[in-house]
C-alpha atoms as a PDB file:
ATOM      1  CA  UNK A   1      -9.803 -15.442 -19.609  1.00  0.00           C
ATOM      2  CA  UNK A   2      -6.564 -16.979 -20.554  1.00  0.00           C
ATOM      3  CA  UNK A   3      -4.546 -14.576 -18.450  1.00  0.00           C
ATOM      4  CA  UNK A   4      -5.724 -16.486 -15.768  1.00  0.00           C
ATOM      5  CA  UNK A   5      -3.207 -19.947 -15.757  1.00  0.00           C
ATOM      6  CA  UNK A   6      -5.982 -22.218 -14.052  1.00  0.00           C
ATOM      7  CA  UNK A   7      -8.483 -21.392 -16.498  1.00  0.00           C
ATOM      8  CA  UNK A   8      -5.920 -21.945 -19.712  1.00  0.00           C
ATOM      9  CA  UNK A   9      -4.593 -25.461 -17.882  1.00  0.00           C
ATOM     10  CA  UNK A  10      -7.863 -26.493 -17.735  1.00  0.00           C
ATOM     11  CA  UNK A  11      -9.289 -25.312 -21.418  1.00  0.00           C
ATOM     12  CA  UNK A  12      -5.901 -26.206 -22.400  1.00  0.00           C
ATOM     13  CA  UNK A  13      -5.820 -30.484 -21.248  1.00  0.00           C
ATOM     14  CA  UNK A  14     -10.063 -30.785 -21.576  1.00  0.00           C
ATOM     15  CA  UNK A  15      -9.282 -29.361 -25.323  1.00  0.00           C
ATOM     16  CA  UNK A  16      -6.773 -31.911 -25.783  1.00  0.00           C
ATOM     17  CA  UNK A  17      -8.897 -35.042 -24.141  1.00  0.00           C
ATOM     18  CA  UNK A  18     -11.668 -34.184 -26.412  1.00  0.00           C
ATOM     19  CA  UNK A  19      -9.412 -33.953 -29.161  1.00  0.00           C
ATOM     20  CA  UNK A  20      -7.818 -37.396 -28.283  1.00  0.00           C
ATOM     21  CA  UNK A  21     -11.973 -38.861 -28.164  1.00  0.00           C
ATOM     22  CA  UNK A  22     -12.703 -37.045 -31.081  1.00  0.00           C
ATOM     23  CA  UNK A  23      -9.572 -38.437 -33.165  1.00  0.00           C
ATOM     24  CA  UNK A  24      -9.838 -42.623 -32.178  1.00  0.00           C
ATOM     25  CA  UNK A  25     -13.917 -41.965 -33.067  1.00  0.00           C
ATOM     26  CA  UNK A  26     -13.647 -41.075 -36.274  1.00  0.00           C
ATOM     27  CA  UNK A  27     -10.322 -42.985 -36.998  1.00  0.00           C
ATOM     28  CA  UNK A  28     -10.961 -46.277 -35.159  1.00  0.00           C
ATOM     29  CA  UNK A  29      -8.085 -47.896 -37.292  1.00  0.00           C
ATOM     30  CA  UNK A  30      -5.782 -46.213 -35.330  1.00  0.00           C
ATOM     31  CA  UNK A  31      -6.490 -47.864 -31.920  1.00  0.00           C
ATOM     32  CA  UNK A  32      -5.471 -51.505 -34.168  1.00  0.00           C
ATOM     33  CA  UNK A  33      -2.019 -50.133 -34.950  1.00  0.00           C
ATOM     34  CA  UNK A  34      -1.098 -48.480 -31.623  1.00  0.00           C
ATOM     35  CA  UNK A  35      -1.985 -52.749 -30.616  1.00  0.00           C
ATOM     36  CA  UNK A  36      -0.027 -53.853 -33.365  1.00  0.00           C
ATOM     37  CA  UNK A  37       3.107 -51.387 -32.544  1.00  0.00           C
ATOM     38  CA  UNK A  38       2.881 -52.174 -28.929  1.00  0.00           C
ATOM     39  CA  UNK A  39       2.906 -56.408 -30.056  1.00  0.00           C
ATOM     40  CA  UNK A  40       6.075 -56.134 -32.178  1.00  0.00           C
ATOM     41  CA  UNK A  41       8.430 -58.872 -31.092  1.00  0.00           C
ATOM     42  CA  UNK A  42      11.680 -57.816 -29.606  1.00  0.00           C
ATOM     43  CA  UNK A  43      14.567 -59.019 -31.799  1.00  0.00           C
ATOM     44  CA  UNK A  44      16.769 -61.526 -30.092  1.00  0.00           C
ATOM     45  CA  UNK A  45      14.204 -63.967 -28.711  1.00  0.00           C
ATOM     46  CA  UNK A  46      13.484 -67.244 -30.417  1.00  0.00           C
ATOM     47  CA  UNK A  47      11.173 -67.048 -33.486  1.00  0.00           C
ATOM     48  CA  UNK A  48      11.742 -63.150 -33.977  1.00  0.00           C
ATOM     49  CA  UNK A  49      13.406 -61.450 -37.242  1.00  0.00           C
ATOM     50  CA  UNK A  50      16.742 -61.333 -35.448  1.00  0.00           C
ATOM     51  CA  UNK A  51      17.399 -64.958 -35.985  1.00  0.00           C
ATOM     52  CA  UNK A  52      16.916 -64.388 -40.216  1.00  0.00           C
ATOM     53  CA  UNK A  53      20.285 -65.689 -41.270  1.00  0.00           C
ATOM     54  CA  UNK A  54      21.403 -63.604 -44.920  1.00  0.00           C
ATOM     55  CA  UNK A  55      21.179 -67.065 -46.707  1.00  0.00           C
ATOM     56  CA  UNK A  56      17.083 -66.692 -45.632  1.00  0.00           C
ATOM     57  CA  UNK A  57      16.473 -63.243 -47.262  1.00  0.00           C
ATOM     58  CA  UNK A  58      16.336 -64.585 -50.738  1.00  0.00           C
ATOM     59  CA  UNK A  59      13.595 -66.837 -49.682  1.00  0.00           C
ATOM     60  CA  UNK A  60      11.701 -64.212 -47.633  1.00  0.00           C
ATOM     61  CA  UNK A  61      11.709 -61.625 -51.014  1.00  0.00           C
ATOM     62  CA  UNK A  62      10.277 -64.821 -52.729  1.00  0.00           C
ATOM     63  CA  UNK A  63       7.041 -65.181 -50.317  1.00  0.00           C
ATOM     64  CA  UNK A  64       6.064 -61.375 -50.494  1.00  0.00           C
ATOM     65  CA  UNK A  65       2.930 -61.442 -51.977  1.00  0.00           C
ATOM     66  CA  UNK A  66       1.396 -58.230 -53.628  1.00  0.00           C
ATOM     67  CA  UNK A  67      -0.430 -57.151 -50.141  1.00  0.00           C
ATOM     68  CA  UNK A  68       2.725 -56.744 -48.332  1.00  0.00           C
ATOM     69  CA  UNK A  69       4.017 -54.593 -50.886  1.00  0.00           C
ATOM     70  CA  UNK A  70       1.033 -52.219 -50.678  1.00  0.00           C
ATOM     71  CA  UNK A  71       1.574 -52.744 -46.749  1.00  0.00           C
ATOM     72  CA  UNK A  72       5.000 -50.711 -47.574  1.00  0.00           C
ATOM     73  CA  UNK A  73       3.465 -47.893 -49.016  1.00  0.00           C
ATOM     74  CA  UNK A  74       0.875 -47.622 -46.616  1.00  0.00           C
ATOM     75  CA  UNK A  75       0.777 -44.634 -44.181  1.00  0.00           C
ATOM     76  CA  UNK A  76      -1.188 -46.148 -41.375  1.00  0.00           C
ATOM     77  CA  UNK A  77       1.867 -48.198 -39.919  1.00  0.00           C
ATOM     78  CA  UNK A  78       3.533 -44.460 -39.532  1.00  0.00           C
ATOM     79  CA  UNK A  79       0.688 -42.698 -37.474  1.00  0.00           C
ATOM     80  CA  UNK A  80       1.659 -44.235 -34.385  1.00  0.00           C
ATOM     81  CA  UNK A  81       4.879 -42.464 -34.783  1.00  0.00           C
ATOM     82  CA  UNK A  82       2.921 -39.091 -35.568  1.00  0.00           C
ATOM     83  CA  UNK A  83       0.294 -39.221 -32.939  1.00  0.00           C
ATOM     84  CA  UNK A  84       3.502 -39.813 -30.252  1.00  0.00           C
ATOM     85  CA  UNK A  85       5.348 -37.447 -31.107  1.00  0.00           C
ATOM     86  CA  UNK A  86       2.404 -34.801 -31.011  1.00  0.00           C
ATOM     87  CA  UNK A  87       1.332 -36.137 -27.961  1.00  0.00           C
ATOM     88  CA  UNK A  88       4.636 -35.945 -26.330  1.00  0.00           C
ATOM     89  CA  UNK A  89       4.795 -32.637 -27.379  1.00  0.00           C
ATOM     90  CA  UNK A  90       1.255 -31.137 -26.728  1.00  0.00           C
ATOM     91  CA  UNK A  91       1.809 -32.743 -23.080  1.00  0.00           C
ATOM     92  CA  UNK A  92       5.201 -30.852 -22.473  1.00  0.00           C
ATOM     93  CA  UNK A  93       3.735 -27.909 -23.332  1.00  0.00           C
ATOM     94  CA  UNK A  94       2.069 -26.738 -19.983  1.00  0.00           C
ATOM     95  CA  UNK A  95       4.973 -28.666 -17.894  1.00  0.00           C
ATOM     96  CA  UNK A  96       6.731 -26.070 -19.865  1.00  0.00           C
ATOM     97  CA  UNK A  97       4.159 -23.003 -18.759  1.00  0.00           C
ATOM     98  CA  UNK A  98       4.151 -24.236 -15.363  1.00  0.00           C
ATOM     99  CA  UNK A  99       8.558 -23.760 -15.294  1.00  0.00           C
ATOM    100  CA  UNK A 100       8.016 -20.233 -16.497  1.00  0.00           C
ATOM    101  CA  UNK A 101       5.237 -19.736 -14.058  1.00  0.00           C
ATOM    102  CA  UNK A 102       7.190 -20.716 -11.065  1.00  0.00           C
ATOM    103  CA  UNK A 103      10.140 -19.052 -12.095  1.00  0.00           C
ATOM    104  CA  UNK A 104       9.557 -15.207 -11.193  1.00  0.00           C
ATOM    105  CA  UNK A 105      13.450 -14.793 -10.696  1.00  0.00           C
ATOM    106  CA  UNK A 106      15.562 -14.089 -13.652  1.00  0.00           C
ATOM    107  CA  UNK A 107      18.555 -16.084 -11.914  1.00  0.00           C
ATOM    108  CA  UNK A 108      16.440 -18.913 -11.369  1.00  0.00           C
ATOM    109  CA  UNK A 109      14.828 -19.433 -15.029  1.00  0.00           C
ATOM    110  CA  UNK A 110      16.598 -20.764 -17.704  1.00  0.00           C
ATOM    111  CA  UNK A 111      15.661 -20.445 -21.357  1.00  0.00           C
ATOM    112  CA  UNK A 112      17.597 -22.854 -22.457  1.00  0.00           C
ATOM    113  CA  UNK A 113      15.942 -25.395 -19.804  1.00  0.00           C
ATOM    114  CA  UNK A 114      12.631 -24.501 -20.683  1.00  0.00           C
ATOM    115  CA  UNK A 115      13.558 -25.321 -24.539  1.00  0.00           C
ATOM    116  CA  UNK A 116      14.892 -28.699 -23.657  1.00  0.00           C
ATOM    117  CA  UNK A 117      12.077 -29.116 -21.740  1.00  0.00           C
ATOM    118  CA  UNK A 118      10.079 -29.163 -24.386  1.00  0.00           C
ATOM    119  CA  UNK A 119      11.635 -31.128 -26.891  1.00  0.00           C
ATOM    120  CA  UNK A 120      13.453 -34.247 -24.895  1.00  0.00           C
ATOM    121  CA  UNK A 121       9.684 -35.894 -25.027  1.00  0.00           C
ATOM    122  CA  UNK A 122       9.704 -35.909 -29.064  1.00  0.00           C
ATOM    123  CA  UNK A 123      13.572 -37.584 -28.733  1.00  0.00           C
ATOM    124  CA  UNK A 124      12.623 -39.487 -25.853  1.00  0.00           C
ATOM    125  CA  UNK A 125       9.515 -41.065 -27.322  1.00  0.00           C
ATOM    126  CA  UNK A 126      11.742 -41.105 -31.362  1.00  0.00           C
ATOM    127  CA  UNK A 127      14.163 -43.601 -29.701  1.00  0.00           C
ATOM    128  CA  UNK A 128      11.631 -45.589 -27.757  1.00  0.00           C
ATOM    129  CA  UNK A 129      10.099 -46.598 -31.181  1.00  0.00           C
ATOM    130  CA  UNK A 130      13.263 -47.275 -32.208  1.00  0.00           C
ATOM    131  CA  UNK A 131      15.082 -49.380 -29.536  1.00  0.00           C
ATOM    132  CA  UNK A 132      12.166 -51.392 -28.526  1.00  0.00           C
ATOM    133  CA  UNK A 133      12.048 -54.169 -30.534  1.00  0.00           C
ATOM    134  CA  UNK A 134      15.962 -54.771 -30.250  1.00  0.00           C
ATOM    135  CA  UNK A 135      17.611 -55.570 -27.079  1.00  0.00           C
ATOM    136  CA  UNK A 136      20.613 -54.495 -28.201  1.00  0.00           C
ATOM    137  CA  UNK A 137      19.792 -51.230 -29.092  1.00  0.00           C
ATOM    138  CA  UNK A 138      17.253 -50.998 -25.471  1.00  0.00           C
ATOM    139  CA  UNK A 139      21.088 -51.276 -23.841  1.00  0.00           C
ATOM    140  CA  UNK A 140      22.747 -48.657 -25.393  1.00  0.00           C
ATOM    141  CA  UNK A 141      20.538 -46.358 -24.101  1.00  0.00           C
ATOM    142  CA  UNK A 142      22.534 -46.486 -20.668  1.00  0.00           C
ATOM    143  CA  UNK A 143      25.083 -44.818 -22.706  1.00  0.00           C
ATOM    144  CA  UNK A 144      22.590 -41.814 -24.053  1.00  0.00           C
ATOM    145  CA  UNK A 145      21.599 -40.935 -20.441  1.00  0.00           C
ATOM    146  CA  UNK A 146      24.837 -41.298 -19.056  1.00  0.00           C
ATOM    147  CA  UNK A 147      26.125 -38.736 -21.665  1.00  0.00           C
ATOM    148  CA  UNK A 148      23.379 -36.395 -20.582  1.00  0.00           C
ATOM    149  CA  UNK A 149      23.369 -36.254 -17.116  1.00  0.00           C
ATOM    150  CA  UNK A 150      27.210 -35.279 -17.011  1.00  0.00           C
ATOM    151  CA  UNK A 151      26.897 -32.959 -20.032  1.00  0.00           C
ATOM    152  CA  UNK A 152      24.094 -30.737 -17.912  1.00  0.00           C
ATOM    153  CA  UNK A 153      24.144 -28.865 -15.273  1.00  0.00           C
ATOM    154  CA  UNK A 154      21.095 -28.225 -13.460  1.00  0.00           C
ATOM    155  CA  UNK A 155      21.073 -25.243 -10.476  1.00  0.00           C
ATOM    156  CA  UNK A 156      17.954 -25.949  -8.925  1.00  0.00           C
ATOM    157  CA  UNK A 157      17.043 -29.405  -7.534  1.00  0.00           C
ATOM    158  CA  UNK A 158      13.571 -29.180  -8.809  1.00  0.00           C
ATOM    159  CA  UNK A 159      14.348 -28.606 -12.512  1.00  0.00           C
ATOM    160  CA  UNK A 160      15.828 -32.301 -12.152  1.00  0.00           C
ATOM    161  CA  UNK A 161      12.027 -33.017 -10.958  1.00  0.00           C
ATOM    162  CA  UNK A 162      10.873 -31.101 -14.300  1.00  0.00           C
ATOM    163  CA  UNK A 163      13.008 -33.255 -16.483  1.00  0.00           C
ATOM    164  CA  UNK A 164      11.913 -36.347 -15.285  1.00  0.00           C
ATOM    165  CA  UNK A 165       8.760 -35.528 -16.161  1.00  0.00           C
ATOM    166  CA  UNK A 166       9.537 -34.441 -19.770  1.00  0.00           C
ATOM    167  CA  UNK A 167      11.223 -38.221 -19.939  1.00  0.00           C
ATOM    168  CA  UNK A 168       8.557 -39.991 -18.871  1.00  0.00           C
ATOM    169  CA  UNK A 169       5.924 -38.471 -20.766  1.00  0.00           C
ATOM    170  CA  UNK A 170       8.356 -39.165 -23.434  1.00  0.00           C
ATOM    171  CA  UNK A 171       8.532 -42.764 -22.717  1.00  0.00           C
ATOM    172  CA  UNK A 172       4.419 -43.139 -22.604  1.00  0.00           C
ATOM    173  CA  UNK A 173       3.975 -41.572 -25.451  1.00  0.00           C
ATOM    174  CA  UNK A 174       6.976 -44.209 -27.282  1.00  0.00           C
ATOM    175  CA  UNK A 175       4.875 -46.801 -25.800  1.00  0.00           C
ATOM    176  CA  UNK A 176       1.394 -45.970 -26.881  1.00  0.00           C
ATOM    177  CA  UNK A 177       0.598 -45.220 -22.925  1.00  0.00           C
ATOM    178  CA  UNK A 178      -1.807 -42.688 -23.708  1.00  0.00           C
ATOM    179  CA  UNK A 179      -3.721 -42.317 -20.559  1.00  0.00           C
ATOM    180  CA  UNK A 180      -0.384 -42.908 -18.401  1.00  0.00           C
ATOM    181  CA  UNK A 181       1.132 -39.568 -20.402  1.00  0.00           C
ATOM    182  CA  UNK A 182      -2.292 -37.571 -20.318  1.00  0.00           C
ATOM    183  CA  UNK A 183      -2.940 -38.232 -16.443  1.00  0.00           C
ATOM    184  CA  UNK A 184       0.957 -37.683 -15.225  1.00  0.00           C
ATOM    185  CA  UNK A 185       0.987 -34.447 -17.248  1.00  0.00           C
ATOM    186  CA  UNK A 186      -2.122 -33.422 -15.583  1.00  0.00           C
ATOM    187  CA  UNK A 187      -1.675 -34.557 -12.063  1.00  0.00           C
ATOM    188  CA  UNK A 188       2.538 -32.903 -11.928  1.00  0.00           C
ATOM    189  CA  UNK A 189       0.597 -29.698 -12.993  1.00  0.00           C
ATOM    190  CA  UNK A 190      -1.471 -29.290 -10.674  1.00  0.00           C
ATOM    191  CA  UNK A 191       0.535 -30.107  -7.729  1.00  0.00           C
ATOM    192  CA  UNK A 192       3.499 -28.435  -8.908  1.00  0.00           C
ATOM    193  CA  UNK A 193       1.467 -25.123  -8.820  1.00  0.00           C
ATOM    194  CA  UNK A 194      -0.382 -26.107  -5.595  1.00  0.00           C
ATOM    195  CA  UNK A 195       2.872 -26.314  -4.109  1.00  0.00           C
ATOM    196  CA  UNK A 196       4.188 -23.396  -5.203  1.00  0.00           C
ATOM    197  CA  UNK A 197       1.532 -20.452  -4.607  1.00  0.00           C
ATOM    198  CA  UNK A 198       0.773 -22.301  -1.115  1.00  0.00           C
ATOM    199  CA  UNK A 199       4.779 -21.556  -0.252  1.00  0.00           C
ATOM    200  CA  UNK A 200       4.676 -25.126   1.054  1.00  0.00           C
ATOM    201  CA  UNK A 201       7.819 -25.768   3.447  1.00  0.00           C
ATOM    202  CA  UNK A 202       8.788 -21.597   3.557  1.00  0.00           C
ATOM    203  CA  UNK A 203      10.148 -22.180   7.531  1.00  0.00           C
ATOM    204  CA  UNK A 204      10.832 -25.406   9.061  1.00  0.00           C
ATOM    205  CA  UNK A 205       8.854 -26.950  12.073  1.00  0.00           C
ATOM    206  CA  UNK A 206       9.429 -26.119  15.449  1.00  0.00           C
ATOM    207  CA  UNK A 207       9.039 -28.785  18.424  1.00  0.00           C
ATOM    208  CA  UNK A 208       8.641 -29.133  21.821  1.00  0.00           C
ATOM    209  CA  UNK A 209       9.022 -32.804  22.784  1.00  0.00           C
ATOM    210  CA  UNK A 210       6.451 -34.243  20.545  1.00  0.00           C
ATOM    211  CA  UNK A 211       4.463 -31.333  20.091  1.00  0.00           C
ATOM    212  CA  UNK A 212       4.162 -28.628  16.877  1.00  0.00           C
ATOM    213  CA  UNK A 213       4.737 -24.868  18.061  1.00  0.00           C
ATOM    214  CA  UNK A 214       3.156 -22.600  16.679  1.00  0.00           C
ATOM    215  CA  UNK A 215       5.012 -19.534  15.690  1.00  0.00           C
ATOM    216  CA  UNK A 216       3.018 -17.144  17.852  1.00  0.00           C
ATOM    217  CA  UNK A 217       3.717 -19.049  20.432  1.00  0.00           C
ATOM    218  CA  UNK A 218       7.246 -18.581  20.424  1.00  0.00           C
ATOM    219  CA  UNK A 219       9.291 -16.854  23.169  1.00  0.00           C
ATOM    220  CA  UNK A 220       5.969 -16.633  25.939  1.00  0.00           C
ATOM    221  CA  UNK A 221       7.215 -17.601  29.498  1.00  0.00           C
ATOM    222  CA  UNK A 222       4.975 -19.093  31.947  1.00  0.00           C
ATOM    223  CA  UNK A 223       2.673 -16.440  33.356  1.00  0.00           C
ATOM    224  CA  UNK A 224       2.685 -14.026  31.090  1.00  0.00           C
ATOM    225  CA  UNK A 225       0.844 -13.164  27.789  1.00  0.00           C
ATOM    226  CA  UNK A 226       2.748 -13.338  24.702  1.00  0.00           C
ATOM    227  CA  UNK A 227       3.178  -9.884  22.961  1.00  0.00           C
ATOM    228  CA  UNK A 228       3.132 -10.037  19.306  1.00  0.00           C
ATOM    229  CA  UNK A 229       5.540  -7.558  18.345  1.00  0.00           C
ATOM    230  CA  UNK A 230       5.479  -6.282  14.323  1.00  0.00           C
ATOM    231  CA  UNK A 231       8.301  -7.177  12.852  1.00  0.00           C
ATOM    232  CA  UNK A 232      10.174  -4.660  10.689  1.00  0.00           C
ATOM    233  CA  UNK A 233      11.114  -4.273   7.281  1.00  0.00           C
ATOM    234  CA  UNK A 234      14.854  -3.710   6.384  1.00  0.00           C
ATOM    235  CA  UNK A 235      14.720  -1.801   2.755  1.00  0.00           C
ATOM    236  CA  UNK A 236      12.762   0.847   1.080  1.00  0.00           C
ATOM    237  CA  UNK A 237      12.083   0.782  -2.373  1.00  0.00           C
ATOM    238  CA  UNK A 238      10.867   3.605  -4.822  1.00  0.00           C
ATOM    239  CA  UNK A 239       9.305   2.597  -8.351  1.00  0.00           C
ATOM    240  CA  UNK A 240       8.857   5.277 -10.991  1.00  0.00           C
ATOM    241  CA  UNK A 241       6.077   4.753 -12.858  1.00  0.00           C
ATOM    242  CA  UNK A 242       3.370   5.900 -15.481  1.00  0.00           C
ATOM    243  CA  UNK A 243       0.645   3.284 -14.336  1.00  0.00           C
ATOM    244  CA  UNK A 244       0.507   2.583 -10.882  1.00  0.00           C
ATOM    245  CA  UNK A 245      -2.069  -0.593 -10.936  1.00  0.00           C
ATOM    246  CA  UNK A 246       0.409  -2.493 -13.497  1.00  0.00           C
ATOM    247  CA  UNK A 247       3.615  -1.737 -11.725  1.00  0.00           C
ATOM    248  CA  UNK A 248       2.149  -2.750  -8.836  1.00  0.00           C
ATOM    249  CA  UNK A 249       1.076  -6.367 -10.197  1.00  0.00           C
ATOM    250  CA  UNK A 250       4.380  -6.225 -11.870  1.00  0.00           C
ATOM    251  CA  UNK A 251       6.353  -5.282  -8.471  1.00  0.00           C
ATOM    252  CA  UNK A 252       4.351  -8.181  -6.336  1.00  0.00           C
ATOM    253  CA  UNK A 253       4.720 -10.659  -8.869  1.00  0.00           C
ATOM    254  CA  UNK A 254       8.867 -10.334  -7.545  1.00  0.00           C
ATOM    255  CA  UNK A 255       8.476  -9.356  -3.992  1.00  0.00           C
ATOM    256  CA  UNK A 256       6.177 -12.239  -3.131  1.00  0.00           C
ATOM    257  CA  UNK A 257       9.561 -15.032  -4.462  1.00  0.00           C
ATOM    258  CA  UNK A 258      11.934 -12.540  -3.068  1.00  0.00           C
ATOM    259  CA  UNK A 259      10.978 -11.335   0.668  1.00  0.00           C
ATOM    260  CA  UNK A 260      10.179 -12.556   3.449  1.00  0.00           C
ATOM    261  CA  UNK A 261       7.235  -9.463   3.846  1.00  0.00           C
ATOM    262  CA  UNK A 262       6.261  -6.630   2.436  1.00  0.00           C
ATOM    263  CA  UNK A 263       3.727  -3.601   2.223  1.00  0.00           C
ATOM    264  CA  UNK A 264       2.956  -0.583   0.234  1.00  0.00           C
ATOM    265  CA  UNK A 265       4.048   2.181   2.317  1.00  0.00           C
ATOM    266  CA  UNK A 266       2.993   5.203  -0.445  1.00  0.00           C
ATOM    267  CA  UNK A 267       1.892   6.302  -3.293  1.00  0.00           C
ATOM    268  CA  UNK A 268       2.873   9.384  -4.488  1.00  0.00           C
ATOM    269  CA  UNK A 269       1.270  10.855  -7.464  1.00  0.00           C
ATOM    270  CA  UNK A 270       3.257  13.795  -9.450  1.00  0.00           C
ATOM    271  CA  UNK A 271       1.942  16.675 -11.612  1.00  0.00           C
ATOM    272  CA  UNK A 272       3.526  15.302 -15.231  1.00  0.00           C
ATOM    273  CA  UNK A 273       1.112  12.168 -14.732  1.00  0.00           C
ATOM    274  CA  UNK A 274       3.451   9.975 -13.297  1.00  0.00           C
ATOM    275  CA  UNK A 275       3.877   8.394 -10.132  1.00  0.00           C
ATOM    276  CA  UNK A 276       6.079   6.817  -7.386  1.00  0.00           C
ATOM    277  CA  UNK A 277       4.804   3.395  -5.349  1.00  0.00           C
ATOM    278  CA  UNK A 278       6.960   3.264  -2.446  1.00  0.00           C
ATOM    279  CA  UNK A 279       7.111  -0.578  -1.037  1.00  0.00           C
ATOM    280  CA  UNK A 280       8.846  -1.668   2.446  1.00  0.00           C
ATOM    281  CA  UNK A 281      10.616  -4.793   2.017  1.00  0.00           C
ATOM    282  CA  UNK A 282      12.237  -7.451   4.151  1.00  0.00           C
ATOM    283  CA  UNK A 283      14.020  -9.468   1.661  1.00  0.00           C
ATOM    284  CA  UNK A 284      15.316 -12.942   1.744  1.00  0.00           C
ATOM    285  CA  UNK A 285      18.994 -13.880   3.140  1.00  0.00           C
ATOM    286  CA  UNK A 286      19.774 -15.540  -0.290  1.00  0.00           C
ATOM    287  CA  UNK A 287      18.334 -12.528  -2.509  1.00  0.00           C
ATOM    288  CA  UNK A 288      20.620  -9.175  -3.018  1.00  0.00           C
ATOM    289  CA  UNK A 289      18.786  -5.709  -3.327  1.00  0.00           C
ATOM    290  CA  UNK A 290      20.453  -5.489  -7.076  1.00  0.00           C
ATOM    291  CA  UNK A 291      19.119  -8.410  -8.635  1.00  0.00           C
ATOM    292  CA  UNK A 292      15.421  -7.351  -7.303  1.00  0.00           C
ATOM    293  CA  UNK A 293      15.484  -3.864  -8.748  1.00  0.00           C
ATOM    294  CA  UNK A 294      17.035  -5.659 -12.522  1.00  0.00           C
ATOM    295  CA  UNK A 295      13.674  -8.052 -11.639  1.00  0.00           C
ATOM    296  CA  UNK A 296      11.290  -5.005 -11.364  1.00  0.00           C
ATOM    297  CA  UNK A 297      12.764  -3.177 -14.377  1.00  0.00           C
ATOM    298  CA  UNK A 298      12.710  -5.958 -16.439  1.00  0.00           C
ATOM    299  CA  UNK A 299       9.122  -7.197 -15.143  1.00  0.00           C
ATOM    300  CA  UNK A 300       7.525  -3.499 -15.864  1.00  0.00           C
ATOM    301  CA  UNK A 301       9.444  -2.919 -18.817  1.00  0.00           C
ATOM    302  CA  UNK A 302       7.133  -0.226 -21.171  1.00  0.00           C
ATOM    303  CA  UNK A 303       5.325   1.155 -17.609  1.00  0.00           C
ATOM    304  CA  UNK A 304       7.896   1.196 -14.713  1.00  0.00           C
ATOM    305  CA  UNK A 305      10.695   4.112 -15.497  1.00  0.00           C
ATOM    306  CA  UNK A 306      13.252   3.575 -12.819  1.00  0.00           C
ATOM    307  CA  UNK A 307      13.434   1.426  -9.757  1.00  0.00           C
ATOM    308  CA  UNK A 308      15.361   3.065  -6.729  1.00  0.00           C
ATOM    309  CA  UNK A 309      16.208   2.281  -3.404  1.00  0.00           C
ATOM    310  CA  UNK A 310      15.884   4.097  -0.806  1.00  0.00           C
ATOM    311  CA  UNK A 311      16.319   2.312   2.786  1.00  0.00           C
END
């Protein structure tokens, strides 16, 4: 059931908002310090810490009082801190699974990405805690995002999308904005993947004067009755194989991000148990016949033996 990615978003995010019920139930205490984190004064405005002079301190270590000291040693201050940074990371995760999903291209996934995807939340939401309660500090993180953005390099405009994402649940989890991290993890999910499998935007639109063409529509003349002519296919390709269902899920999963069409054409069995799915193909413009056949292999690696082609 988890092979399927709907079903494992959904068990996945309805585990973790029972989890999150479940948790401020039986630990109530923790809803009165994410109010007391999010009411710390910022330093710098009148009647804050900032304007302790060092002459004062001697005087403040005089009024603690034997409740503030236990105060230092207590742990419930810190879970704030904890529950963030889990949260930041537990609602990466399928922004994460969605990247990998979407990705079916070697050229066009990046390890590396999908790694920093997953931990810029738990830095993000680290130095929110720590910079906002000082104005000073809130400033100098100009200087930390400057430093990444032209330090990274990022080939596809919508793994910019992806990392703005990762930052802002970051920054709702550093704020104690629960329900703001839970639903924008939830709602970039789903329409990330809607977009995607519905191959929204594949051709552009075609007018006439204010109207939408349709593509059948295109090249009739007045009078006559459009023919619909089948288009063709401009590559062949052979893959080897010892289990023709898988290598065909495994061949489609490619074909579908890097053609414009294709078919099954044949399937020829042999006598030593093995096989040979022949596919026409019309690939894409921007997609060479070498990097699809390295796709295949490495897609059916363990089922498909070669990859040739043939047209």
């Amino acid at each position: 059931m988890l092979d399927n990615i709907i079903m494992r978003l959904i068990i996945y995010y309805v585990a973790w908002f029972l989890i999150l019920i479940g948790f401020f139930s039986f630990f109530p205490q923790i809803l009165y310090e994410f109010a007391r984190e999010r009411a710390r004064p910022v330093a710098g405005l009148s009647g804050t810490s900032a304007d302790i002079t060092v002459e004062d301190l001697p005087d403040r270590f005089e009024d603690l009082t034997e409740d503030d000291l236990e105060r230092l040693g207590d742990p419930a201050p810190a879970t704030p801190i904890l529950v963030a940074l889990v949260l930041a990371f537990g609602l990466t995760l399928p922004v994460t699974w969605v990247y990998r999903w979407t990705r079916l291209s070697k050229k066009k996934y990046n390890q590396s990405f999908a790694h920093t995807l997953l931990v810029i939340p738990i830095a993000i939401a680290l130095v929110v805690f720590l910079v906002k309660n000082s104005l000073a500090l809130a400033f100098s993180l100009a200087g930390i995002v400057a430093a990444v953005r032209f330090r990274t390099s990022l080939t596809q405009p919508i793994d910019a999308v992806y990392m703005l994402i990762a930052i802002g649940i970051g920054l709702a989890a550093g704020t104690q904005l629960i329900i703001v991290a839970y639903v924008g993890s939830l709602v970039f999910v789903a329409i990330s993947l809607g977009v995607w499998k519905s191959n929204f935007g594949a051709q552009p639109a075609v007018l006439s004067g204010w109207r939408i063409v349709r593509p059948e529509k295109l090249g009739t003349t007045s009078g006559k009755k459009a023919t619909v002519t089948k288009k063709p296919y401009n590559a062949q390709i052979e893959v080897h194989t010892t289990k023709v269902d898988a290598a065909h899920k495994a061949t489609a999963l490619i074909l579908k991000s890097s053609t414009k069409r294709w078919q099954v054409a044949d399937v020829i069995k042999n006598t030593d148990g093995t096989a040979v799915v022949v596919f026409d193909v019309w690939l894409k413009k921007s997609v060479t016949l070498p990097s699809v056949i390295q796709d295949i292999e490495e897609s059916g690696k363990g089922y498909i033996n070669n990859v040739k082609l043939t047209g």
